[in-house]
N, C-alpha and C. Protein backbone atom coordinates (compact mmCIF):
# COMPACT_ATOMS: atom_id res chain seq x y z
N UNK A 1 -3.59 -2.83 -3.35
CA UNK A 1 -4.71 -1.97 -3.21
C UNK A 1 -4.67 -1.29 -1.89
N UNK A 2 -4.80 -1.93 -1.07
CA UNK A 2 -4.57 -1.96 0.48
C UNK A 2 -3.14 -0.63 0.43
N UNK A 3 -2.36 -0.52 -0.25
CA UNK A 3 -1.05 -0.45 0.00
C UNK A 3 -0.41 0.63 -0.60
N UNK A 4 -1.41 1.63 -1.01
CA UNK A 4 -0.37 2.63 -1.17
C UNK A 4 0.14 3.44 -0.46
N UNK A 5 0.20 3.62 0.45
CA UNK A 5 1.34 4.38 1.33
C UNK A 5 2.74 3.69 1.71
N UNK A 6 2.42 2.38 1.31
CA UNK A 6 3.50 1.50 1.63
C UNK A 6 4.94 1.86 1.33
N UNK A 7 4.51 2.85 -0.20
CA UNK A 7 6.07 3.84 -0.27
C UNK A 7 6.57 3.96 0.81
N UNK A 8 5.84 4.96 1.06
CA UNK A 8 6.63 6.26 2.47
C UNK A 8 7.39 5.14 3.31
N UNK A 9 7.41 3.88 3.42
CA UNK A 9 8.15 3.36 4.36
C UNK A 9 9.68 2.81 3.92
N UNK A 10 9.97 3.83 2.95
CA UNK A 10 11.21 3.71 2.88
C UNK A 10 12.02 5.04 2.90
N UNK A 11 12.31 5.59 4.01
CA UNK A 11 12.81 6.75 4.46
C UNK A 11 13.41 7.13 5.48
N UNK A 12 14.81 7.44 5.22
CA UNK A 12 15.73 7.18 5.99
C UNK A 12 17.50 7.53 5.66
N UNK A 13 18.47 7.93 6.66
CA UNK A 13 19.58 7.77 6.11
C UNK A 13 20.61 7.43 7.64
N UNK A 14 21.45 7.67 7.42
CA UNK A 14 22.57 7.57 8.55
C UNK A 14 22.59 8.43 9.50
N UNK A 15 21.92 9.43 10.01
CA UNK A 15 21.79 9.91 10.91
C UNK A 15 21.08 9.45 12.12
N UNK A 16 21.32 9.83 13.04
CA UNK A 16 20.80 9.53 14.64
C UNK A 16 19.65 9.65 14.91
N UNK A 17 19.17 10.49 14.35
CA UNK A 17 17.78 11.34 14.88
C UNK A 17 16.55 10.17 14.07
N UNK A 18 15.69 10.12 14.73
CA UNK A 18 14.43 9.15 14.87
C UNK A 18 13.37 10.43 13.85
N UNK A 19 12.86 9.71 12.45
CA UNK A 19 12.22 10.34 11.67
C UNK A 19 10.73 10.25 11.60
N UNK A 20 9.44 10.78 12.01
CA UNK A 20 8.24 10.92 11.68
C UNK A 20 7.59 11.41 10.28
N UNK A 21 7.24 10.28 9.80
CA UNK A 21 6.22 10.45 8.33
C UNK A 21 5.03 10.42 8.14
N UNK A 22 4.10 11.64 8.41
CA UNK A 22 2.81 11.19 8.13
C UNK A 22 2.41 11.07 7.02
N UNK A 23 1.35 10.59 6.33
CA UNK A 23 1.14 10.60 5.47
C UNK A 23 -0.14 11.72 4.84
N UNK A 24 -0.27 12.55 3.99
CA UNK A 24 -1.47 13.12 3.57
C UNK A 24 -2.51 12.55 2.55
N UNK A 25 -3.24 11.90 3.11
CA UNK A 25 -4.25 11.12 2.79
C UNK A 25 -4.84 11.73 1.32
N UNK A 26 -4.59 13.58 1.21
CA UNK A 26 -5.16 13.97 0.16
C UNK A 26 -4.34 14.14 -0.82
N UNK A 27 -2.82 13.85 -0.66
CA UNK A 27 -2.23 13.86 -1.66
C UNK A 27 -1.34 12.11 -2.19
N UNK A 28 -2.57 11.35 -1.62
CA UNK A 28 -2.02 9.98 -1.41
C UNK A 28 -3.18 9.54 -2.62
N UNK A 29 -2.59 8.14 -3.39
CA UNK A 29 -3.59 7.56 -4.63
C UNK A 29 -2.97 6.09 -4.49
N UNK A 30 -4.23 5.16 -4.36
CA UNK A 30 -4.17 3.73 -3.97
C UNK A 30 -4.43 3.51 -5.25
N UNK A 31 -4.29 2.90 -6.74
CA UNK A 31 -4.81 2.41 -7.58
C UNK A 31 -4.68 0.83 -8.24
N UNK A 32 -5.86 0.16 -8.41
CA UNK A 32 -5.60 -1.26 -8.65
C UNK A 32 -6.30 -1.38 -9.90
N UNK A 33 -5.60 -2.72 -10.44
CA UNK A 33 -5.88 -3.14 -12.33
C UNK A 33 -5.89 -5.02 -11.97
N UNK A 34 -6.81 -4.98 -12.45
CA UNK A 34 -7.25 -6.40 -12.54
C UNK A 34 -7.89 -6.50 -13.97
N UNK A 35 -6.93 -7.80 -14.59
CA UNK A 35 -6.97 -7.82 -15.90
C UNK A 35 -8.58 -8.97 -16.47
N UNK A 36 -8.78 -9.04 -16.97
CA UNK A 36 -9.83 -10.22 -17.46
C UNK A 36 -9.60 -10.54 -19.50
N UNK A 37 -10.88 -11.12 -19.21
CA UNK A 37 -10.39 -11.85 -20.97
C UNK A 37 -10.48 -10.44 -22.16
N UNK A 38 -11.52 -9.50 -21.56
CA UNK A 38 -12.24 -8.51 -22.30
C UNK A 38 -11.80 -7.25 -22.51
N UNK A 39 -11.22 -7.18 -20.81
CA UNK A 39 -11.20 -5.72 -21.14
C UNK A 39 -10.07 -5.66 -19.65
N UNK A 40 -9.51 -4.22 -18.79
CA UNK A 40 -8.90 -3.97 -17.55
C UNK A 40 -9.77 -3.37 -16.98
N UNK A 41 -9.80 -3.91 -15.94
CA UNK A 41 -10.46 -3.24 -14.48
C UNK A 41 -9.77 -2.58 -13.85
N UNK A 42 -9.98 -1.01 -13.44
CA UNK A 42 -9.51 -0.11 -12.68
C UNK A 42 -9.97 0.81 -11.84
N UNK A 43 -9.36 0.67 -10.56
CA UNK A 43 -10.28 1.24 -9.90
C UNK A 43 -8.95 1.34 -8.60
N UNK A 44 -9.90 2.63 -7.93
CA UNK A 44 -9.05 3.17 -6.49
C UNK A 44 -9.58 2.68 -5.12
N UNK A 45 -8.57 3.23 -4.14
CA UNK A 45 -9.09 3.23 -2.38
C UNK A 45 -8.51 4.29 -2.46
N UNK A 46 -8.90 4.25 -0.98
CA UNK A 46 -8.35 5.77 0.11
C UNK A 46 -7.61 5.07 1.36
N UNK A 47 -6.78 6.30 1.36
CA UNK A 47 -5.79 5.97 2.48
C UNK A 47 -7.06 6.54 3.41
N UNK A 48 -6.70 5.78 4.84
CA UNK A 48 -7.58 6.13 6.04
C UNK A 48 -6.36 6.54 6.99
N UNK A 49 -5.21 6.53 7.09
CA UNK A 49 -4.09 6.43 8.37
C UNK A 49 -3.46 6.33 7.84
N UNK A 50 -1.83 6.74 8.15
CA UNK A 50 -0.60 6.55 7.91
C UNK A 50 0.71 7.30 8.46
N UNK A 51 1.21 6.59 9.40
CA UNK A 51 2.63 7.66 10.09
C UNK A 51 3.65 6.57 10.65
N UNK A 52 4.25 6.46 9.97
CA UNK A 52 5.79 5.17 10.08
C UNK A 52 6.50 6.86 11.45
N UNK A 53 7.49 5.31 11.45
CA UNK A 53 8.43 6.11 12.50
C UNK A 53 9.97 5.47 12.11
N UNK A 54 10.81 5.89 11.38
CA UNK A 54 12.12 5.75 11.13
C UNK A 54 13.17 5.63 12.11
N UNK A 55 14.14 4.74 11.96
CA UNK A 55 15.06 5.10 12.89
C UNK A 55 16.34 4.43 11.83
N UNK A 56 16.75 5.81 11.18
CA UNK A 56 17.82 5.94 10.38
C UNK A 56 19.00 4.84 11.02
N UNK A 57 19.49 4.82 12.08
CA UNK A 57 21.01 4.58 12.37
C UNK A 57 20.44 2.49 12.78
N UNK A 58 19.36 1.92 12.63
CA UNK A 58 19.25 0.47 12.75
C UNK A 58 18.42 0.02 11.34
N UNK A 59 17.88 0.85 10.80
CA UNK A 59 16.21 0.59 9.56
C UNK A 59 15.55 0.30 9.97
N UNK A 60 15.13 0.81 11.22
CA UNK A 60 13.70 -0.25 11.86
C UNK A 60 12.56 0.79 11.48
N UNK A 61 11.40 -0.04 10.93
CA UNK A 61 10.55 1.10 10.62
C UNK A 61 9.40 0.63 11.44
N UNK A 62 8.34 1.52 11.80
CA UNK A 62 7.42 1.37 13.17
C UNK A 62 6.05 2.18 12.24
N UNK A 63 5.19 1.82 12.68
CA UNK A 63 3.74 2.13 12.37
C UNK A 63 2.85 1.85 11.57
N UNK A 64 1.95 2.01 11.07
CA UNK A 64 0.75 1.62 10.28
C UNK A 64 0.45 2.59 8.92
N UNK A 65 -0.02 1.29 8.08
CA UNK A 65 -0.37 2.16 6.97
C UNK A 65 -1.76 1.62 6.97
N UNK A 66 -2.77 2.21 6.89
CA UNK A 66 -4.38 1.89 6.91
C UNK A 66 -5.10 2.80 6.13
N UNK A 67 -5.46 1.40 4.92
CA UNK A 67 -6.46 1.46 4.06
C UNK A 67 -7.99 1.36 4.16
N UNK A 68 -9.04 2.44 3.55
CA UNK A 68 -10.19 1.90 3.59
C UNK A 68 -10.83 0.94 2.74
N UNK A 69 -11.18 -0.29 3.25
CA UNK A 69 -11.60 -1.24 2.21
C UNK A 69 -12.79 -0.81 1.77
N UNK A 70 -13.72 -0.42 2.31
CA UNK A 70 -14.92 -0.14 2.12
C UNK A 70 -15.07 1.07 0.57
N UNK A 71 -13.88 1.73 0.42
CA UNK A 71 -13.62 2.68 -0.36
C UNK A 71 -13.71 2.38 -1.28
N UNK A 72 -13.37 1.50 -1.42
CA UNK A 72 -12.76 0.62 -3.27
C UNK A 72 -13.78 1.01 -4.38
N UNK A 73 -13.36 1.57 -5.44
CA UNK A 73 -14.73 1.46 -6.68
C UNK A 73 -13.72 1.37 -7.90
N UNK A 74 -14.34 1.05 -8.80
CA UNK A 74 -13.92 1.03 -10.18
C UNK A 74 -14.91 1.49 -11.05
N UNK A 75 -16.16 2.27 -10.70
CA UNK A 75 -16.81 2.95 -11.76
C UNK A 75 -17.70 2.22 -11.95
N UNK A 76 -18.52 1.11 -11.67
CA UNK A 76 -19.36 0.11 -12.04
C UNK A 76 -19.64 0.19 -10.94
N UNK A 77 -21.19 0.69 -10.52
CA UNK A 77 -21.77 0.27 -9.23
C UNK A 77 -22.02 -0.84 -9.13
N UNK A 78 -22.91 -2.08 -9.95
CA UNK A 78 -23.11 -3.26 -10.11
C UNK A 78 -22.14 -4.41 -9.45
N UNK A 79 -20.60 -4.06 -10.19
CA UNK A 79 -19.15 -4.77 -10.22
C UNK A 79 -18.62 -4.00 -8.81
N UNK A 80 -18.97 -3.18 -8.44
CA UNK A 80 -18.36 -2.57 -7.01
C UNK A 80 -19.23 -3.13 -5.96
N UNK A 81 -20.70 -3.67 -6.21
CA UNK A 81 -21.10 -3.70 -4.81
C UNK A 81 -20.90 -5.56 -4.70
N UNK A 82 -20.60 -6.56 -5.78
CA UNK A 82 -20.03 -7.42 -5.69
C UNK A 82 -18.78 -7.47 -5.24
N UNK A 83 -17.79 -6.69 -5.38
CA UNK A 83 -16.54 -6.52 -4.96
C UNK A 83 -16.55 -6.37 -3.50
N UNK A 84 -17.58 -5.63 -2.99
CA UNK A 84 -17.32 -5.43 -1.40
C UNK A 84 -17.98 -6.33 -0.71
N UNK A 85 -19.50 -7.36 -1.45
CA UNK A 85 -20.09 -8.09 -0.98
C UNK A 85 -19.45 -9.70 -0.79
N UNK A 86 -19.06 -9.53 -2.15
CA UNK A 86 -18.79 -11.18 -2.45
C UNK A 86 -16.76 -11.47 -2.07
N UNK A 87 -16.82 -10.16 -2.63
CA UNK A 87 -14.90 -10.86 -2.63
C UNK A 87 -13.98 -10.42 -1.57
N UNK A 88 -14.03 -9.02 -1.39
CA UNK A 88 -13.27 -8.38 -0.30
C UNK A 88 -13.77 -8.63 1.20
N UNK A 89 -15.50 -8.68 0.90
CA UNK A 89 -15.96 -8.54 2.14
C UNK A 89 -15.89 -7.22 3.35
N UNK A 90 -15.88 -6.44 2.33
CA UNK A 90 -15.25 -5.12 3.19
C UNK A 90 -16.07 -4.75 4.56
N UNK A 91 -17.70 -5.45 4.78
CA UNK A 91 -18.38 -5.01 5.82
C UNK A 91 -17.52 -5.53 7.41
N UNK A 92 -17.28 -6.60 6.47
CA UNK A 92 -16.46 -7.81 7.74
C UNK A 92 -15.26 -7.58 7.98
N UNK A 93 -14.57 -6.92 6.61
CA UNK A 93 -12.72 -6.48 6.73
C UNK A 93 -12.86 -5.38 6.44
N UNK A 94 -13.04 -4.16 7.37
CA UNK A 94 -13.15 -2.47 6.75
C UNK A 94 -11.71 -1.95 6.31
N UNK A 95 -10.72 -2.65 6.73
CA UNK A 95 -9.54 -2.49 6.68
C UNK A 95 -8.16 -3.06 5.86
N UNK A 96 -7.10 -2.66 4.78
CA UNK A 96 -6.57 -3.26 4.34
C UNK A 96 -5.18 -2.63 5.49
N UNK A 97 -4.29 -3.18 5.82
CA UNK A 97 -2.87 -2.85 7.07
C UNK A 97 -1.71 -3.39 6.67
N UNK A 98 -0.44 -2.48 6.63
CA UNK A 98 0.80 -2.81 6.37
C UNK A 98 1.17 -2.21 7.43
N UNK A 99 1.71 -3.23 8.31
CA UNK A 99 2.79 -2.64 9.64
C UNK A 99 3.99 -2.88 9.05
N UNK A 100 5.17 -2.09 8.70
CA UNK A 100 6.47 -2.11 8.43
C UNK A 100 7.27 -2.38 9.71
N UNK A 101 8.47 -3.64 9.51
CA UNK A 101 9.01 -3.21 10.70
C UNK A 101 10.71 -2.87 10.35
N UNK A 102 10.79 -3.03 8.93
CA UNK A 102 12.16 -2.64 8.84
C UNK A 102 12.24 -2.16 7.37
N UNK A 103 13.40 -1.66 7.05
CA UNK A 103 14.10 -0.75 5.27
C UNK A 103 15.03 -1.87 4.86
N UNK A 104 15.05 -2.75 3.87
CA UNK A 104 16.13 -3.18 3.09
C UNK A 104 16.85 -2.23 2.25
N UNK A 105 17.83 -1.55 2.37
CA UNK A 105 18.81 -0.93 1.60
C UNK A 105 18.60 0.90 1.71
N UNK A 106 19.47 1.23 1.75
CA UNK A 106 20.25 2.52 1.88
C UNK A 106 18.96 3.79 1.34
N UNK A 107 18.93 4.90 2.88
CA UNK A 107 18.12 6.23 1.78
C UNK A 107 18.65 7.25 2.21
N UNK A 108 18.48 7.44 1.09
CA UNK A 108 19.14 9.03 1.04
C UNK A 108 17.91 10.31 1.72
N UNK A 109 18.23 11.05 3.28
CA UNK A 109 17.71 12.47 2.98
C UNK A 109 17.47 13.41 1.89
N UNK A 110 18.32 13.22 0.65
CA UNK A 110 18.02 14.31 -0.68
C UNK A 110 17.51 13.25 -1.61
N UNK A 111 16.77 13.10 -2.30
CA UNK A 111 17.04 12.72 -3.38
C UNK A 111 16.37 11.15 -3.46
N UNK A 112 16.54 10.76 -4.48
CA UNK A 112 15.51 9.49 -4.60
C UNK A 112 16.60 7.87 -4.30
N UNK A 113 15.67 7.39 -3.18
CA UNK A 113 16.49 5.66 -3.45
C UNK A 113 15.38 4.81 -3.44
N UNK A 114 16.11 3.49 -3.91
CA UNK A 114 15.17 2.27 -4.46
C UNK A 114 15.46 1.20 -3.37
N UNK A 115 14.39 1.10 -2.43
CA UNK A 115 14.60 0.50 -1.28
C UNK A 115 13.56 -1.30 -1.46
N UNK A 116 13.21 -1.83 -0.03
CA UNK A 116 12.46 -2.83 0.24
C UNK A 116 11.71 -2.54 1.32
N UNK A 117 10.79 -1.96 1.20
CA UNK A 117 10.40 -2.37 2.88
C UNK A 117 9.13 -3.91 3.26
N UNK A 118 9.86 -4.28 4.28
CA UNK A 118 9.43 -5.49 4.99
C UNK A 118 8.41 -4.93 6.18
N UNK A 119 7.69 -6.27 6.06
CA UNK A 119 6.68 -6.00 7.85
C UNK A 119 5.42 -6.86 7.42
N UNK A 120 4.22 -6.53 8.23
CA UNK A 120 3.29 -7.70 7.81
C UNK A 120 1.69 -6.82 7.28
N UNK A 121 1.37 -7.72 6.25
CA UNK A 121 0.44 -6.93 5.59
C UNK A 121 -0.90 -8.04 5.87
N UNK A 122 -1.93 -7.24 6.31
CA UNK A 122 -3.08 -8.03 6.73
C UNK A 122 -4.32 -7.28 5.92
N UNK A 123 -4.87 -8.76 5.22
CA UNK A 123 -6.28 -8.43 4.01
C UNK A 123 -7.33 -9.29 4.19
N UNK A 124 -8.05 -9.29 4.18
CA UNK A 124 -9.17 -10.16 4.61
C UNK A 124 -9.28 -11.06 5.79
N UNK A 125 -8.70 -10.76 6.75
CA UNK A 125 -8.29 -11.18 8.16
C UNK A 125 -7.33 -12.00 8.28
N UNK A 126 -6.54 -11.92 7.04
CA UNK A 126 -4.88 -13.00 6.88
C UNK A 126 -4.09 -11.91 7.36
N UNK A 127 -3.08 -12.66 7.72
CA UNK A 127 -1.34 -11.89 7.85
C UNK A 127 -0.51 -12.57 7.38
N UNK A 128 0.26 -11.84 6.67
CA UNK A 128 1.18 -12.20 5.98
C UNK A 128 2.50 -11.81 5.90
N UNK A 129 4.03 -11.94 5.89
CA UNK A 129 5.21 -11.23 5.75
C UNK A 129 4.70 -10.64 4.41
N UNK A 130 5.43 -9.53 3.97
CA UNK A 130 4.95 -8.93 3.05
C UNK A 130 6.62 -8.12 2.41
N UNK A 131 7.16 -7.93 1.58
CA UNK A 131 8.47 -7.13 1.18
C UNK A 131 7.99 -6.46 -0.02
N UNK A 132 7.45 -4.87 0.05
CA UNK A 132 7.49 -4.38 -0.89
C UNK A 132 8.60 -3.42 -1.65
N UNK A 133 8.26 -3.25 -2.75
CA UNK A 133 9.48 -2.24 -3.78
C UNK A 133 8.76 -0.83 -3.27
N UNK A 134 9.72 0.00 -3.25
CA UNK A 134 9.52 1.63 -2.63
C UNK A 134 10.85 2.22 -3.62
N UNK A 135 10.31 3.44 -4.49
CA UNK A 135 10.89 4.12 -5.11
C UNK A 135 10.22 5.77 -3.61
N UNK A 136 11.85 6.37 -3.23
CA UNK A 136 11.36 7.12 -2.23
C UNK A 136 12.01 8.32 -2.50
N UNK A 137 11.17 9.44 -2.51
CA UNK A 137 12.40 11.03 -3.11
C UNK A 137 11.67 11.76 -1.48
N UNK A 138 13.39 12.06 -1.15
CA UNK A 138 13.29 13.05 0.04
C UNK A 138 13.78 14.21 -0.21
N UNK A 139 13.27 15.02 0.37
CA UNK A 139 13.97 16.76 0.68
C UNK A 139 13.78 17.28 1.97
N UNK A 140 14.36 18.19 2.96
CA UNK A 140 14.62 18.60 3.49
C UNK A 140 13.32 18.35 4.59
N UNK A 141 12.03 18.81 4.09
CA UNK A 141 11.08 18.88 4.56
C UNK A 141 9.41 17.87 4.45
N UNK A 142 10.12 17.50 3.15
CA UNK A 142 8.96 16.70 2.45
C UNK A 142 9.58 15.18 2.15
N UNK A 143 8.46 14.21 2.16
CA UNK A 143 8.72 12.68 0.81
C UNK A 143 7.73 12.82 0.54
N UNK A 144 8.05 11.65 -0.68
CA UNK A 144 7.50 10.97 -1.40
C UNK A 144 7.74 9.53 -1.93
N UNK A 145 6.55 8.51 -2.14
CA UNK A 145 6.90 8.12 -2.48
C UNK A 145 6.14 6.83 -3.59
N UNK A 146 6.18 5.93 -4.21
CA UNK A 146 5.78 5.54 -5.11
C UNK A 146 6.45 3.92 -4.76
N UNK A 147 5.29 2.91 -4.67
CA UNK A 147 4.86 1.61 -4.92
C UNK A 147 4.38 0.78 -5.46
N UNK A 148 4.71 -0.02 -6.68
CA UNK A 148 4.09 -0.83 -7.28
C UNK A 148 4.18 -2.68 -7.30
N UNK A 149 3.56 -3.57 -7.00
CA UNK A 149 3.49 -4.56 -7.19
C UNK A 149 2.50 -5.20 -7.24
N UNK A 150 2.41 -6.25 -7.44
CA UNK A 150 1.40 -7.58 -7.82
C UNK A 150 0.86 -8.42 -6.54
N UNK A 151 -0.50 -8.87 -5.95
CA UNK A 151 -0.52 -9.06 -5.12
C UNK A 151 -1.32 -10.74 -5.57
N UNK A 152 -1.54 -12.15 -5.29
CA UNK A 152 -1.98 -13.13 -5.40
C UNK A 152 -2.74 -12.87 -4.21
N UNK A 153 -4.04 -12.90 -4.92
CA UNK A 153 -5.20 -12.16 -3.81
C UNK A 153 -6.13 -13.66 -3.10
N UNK A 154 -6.18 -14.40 -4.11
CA UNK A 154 -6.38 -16.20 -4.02
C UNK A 154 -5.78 -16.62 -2.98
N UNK A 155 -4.56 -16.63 -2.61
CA UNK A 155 -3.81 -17.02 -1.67
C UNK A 155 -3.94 -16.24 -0.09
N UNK A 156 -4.52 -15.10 -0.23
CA UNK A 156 -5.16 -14.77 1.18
C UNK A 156 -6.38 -14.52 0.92
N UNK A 157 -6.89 -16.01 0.70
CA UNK A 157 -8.92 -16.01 0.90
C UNK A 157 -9.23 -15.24 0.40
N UNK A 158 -9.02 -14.51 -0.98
CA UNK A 158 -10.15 -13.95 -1.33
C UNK A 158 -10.57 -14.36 -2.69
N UNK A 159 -11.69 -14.37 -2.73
CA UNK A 159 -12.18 -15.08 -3.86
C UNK A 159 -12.21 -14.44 -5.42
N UNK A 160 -11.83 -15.36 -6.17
CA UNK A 160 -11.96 -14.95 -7.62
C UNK A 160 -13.08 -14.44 -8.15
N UNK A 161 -13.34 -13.14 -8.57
CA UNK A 161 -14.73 -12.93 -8.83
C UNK A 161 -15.07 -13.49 -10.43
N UNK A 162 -14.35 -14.71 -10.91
CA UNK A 162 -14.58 -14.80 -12.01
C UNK A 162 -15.75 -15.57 -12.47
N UNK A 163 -16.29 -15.70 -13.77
CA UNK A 163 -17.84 -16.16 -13.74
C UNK A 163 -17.50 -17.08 -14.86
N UNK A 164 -18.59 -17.76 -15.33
CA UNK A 164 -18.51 -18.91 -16.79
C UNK A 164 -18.11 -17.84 -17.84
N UNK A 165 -18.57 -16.57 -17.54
CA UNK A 165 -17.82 -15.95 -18.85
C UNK A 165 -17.06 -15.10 -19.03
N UNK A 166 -16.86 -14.82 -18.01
CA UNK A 166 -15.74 -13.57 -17.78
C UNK A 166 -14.97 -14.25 -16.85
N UNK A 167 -13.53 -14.23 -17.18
CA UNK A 167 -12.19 -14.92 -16.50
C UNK A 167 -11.47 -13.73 -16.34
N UNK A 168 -11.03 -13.11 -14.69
CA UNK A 168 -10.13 -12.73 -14.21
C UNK A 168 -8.79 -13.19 -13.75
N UNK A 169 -7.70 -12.51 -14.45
CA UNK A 169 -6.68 -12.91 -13.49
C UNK A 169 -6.28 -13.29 -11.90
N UNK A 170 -5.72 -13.91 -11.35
CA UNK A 170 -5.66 -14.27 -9.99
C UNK A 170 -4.78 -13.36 -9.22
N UNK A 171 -3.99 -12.27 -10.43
CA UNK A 171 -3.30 -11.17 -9.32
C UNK A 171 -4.01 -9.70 -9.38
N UNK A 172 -3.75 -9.03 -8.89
CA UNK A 172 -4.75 -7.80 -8.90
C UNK A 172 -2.80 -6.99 -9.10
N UNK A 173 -3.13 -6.01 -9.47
CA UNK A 173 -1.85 -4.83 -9.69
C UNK A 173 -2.25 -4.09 -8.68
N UNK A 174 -1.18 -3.23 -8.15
CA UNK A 174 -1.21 -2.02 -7.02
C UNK A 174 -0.32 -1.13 -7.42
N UNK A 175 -0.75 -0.03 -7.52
CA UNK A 175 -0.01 1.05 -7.74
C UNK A 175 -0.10 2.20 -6.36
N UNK A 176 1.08 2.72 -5.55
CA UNK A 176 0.06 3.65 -4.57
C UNK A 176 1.71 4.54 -4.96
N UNK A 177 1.06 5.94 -4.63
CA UNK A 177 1.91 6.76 -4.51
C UNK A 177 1.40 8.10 -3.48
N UNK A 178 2.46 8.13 -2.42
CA UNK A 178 1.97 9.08 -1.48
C UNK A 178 3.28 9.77 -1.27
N UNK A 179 2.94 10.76 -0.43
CA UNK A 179 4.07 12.12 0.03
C UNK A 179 3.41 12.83 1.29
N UNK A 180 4.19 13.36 2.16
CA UNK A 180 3.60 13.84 2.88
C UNK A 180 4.96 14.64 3.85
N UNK A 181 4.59 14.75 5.05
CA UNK A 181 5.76 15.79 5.81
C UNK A 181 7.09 14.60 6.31
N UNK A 182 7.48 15.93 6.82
CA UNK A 182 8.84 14.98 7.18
C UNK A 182 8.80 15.33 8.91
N UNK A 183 9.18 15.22 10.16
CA UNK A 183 9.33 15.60 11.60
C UNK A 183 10.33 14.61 12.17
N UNK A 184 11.31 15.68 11.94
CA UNK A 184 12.96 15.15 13.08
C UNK A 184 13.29 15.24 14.08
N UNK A 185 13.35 14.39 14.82
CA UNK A 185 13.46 14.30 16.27
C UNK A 185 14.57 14.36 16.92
């Protein structure tokens, strides 16, 4: 949820030059699915921040991706203001954060690669190592890029919003896909 920009942090190739990615918040989409007995829950955030800093010729990747927790809805005011009260706690955690600090595997300047990026992702005042999947398409001037995985939300304190009659799953889905400029240094 926290995590869609988490793409963009796979961008990069063999060249020297040190790469700047910001991210455009308006062409960026955080989306999460949390399954239950009945029916899927779906619902978005907003990116608040985002500008990695590449350095093609080691993979070290540098900067912040920052989510607004407070953002979160799924269309149910009722089920949203429990979500920020009871489970996320968003008054107390306004923030979901992926600091990247490095690229597992090869990117291409043109064209799309299927990378890892590593670094530490902090949600409800946990930190955690974190290795996400990054599908990343570059061109000359622009990325993009596209993230999906499964997050065990139980395991960093946050609570199951499930009730005697409605049973949620214990992973929440993340989908984020962002794009934004490219600046070569």
């Amino acid at each position: 949820m926290l995590l869609l920009y988490l793409a963009i942090a796979g961008v990069g190739t063999a060249t020297a030059q040190t790469i700047t990615l910001p991210a455009d918040p308006q062409h960026t989409s955080i989306k999460f699915t949390l399954q239950d007995v009945l029916h899927t829950i779906k619902g978005t955030f907003h990116l608040e921040h985002a500008t990695l800093q590449f350095d093609p010729a080691t993979n070290k990747l540098d900067g912040e991706i920052i989510v607004d927790a407070k953002s979160g809805e799924s269309g149910n005011a009722m089920r949203d203001r429990k979500m920020h009260r009871e489970v996320l706690e968003s008054d107390r955690y306004p923030q979901i954060v992926f600091r990247p600090d490095r690229i597992d595997g090869p990117v291409s300047l043109q064209g799309r690669s299927l990378v890892q990026v590593h670094g530490t992702f902090v949600l409800h005042g946990n930190e955690r190592e974190f290795t996400l999947p990054a599908e990343v398409d570059m061109s000359a001037d622009h990325w993009g890029a596209t993230v999906h995985f499964e997050l065990p939300y139980e395991k960093w304190g946050i609570k199951n919003p499930s009730t005697l009659f409605l049973r949620v799953s214990n992973m929440v889905e993340i989908e984020i896909a962002a794009s934004g400029s490219i600046v070569r240094h």
